[in-house]
C-alpha atoms as a PDB file:
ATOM      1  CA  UNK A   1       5.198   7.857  14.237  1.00  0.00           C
ATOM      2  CA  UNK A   2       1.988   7.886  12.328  1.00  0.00           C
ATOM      3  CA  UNK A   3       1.184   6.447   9.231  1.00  0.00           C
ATOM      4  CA  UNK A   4      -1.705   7.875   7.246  1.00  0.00           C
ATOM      5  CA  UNK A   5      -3.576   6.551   4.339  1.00  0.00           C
ATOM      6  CA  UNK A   6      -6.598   7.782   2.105  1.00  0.00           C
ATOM      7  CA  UNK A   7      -7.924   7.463  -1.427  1.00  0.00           C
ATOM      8  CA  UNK A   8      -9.985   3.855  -0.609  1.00  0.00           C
ATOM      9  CA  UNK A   9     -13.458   3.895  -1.365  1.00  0.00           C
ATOM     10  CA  UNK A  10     -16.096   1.957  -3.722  1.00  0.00           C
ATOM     11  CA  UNK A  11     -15.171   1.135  -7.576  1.00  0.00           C
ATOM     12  CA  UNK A  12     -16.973  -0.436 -10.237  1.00  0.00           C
ATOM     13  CA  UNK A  13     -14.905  -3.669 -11.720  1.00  0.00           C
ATOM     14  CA  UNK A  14     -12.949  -2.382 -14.555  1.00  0.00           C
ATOM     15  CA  UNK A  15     -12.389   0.658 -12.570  1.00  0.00           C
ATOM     16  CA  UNK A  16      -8.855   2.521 -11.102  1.00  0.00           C
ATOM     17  CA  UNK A  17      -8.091   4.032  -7.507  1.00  0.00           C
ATOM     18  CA  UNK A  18      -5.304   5.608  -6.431  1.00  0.00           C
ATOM     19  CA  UNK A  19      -3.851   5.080  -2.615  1.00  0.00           C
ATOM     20  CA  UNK A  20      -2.069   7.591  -0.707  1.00  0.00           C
ATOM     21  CA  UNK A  21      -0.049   7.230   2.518  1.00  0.00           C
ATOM     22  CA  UNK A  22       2.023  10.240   4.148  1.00  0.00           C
ATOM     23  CA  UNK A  23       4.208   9.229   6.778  1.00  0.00           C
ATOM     24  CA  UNK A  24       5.741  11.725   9.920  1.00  0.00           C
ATOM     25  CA  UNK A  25       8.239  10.737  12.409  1.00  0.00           C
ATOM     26  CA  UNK A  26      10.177   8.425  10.630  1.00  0.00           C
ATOM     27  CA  UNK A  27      13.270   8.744   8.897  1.00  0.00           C
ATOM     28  CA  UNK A  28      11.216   7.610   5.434  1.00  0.00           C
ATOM     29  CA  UNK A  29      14.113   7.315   3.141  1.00  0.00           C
ATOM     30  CA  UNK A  30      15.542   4.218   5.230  1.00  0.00           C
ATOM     31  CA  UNK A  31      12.545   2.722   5.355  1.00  0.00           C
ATOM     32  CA  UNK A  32      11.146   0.154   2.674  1.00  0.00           C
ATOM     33  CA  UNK A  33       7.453   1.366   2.023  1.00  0.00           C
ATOM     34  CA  UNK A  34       4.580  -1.719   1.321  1.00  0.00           C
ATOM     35  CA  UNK A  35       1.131  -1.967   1.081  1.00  0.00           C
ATOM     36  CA  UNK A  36      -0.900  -4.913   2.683  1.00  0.00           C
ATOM     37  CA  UNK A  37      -4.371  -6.154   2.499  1.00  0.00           C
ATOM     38  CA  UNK A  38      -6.720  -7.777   4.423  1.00  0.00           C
ATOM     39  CA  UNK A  39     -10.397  -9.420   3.819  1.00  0.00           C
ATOM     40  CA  UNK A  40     -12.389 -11.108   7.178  1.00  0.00           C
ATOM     41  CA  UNK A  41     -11.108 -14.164   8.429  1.00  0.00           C
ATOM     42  CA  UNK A  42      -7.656 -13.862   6.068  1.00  0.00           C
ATOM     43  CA  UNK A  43      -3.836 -13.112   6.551  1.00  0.00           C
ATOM     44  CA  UNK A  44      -3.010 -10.024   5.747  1.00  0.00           C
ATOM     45  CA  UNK A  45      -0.458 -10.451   2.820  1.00  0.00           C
ATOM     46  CA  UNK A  46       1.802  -7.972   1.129  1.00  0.00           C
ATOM     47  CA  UNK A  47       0.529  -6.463  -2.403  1.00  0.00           C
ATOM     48  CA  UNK A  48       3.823  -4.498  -3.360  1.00  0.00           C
ATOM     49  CA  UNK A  49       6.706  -2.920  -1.822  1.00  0.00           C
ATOM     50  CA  UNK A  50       9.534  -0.284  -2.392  1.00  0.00           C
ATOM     51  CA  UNK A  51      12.546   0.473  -1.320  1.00  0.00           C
ATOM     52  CA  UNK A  52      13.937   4.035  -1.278  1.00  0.00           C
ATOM     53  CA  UNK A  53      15.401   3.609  -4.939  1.00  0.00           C
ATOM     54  CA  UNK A  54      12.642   2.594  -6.313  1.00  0.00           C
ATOM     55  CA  UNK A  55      13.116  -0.838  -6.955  1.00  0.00           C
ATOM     56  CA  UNK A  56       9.685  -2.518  -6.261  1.00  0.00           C
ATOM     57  CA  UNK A  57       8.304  -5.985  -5.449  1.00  0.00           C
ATOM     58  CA  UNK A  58       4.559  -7.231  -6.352  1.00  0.00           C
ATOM     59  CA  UNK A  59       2.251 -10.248  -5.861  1.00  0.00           C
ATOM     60  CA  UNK A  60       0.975 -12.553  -8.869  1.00  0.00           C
ATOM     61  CA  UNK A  61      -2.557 -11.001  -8.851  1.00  0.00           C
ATOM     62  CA  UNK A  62      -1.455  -7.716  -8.875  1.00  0.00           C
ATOM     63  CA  UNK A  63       0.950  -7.164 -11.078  1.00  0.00           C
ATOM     64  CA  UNK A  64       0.515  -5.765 -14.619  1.00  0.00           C
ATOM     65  CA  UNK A  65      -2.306  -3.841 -12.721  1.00  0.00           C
ATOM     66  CA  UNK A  66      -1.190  -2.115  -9.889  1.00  0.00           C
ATOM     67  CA  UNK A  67       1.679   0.279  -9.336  1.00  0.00           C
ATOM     68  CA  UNK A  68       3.933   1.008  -6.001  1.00  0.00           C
ATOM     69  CA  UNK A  69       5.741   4.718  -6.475  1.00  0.00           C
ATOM     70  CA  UNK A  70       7.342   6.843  -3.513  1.00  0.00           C
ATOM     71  CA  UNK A  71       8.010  10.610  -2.951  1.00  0.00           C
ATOM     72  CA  UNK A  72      10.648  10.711  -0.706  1.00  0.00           C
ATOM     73  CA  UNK A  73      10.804  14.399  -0.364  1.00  0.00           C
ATOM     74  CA  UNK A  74       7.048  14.428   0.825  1.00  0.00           C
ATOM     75  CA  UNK A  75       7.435  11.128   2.543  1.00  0.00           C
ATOM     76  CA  UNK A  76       4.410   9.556   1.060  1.00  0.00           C
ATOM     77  CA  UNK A  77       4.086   6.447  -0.729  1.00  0.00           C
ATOM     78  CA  UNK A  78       1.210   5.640  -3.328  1.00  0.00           C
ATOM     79  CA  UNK A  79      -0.664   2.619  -5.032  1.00  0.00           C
ATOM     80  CA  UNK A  80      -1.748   2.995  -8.321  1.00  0.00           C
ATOM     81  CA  UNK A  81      -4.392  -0.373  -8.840  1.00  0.00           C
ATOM     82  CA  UNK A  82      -6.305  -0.012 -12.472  1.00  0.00           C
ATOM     83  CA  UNK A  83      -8.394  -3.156 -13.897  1.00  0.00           C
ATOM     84  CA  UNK A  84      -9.917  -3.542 -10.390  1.00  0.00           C
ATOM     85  CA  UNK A  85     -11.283  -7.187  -9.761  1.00  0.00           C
ATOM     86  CA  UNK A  86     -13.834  -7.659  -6.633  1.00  0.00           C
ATOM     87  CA  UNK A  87     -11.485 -10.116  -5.404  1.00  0.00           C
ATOM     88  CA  UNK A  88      -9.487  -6.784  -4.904  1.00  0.00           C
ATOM     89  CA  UNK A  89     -11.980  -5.840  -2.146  1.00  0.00           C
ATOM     90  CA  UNK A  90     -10.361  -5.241   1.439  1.00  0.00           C
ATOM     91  CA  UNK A  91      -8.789  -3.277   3.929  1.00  0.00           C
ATOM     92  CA  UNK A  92      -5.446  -1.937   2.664  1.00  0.00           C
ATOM     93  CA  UNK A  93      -3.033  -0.762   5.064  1.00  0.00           C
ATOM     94  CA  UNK A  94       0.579   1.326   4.876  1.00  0.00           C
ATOM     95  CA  UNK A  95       3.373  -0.695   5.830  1.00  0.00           C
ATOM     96  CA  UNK A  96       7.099   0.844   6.562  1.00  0.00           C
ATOM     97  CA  UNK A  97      10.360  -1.312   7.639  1.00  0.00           C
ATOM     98  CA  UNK A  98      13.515  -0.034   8.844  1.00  0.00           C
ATOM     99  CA  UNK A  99      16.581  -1.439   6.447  1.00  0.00           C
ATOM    100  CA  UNK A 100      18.692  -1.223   9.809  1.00  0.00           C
ATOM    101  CA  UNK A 101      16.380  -3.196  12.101  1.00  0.00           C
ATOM    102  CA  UNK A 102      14.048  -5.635  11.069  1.00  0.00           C
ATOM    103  CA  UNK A 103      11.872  -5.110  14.536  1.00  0.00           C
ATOM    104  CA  UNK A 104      11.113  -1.431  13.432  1.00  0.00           C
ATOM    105  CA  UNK A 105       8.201  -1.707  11.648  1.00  0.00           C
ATOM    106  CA  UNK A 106       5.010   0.495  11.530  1.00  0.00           C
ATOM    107  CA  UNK A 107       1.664   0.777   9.982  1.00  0.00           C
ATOM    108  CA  UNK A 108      -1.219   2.622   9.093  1.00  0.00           C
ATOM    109  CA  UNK A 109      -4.863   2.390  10.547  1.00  0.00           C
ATOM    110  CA  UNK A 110      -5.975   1.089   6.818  1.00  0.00           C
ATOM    111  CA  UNK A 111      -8.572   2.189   4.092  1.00  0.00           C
ATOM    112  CA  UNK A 112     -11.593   0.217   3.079  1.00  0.00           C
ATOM    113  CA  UNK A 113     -11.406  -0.676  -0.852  1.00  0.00           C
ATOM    114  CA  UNK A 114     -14.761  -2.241  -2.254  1.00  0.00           C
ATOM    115  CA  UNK A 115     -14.835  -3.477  -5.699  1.00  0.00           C
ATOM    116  CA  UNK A 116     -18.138  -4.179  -6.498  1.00  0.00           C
ATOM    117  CA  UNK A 117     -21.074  -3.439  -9.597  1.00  0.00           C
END
């Protein structure tokens, strides 16, 4: 199973990215998709999720600004984030669960986001 995101990188405030993840040897349509962040010394904590139909979850902070969307025929999953703030800045990894088995979780190595002027 491998989980494998790209599209971090440095952003101005104000400024938009766009995260992919493609995922291989999983069944990806039973599997809700999320992405997490992380910053030094922090939880990691869930941004947004999605399940297979589309229905998606988001934090406070993000929402109104960032967008979860899925493409379950290329088994990828992508985060839209627009208005960037640098308290956006962190490591942002791919998340997928099994709906079957709560235990069956994977994730991705993570890409570096930096909002900063």
């Amino acid at each position: 199973v491998q989980l494998v995101e790209s599209g971090g990188g440095l952003v101005q405030p104000g400024g938009s990215l766009r995260l992919s993840c493609t995922a291989s040897g999983i069944a990806f349509s039973v599997y809700i998709m999320g992405w997490y962040r992380q910053t030094p010394g922090k939880q990691r904590e869930l941004v947004a999720n999605i399940a297979s139909g589309g229905s998606a979850n988001y934090i406070d902070s993000v929402k109104g600004r960032f967008s979860i969307s899925r493409d379950n025929a290329r088994n990828m999953v992508y985060l839209q984030m627009n208005s960037l703030k640098p308290e956006d800045t962190a490591v942002y990894f791919c998340h997928a669960a099994s709906i079957f088995n709560t235990r069956d979780t994977y994730w991705g190595q993570g890409t570096q986001v930096t909002v900063s002027s």
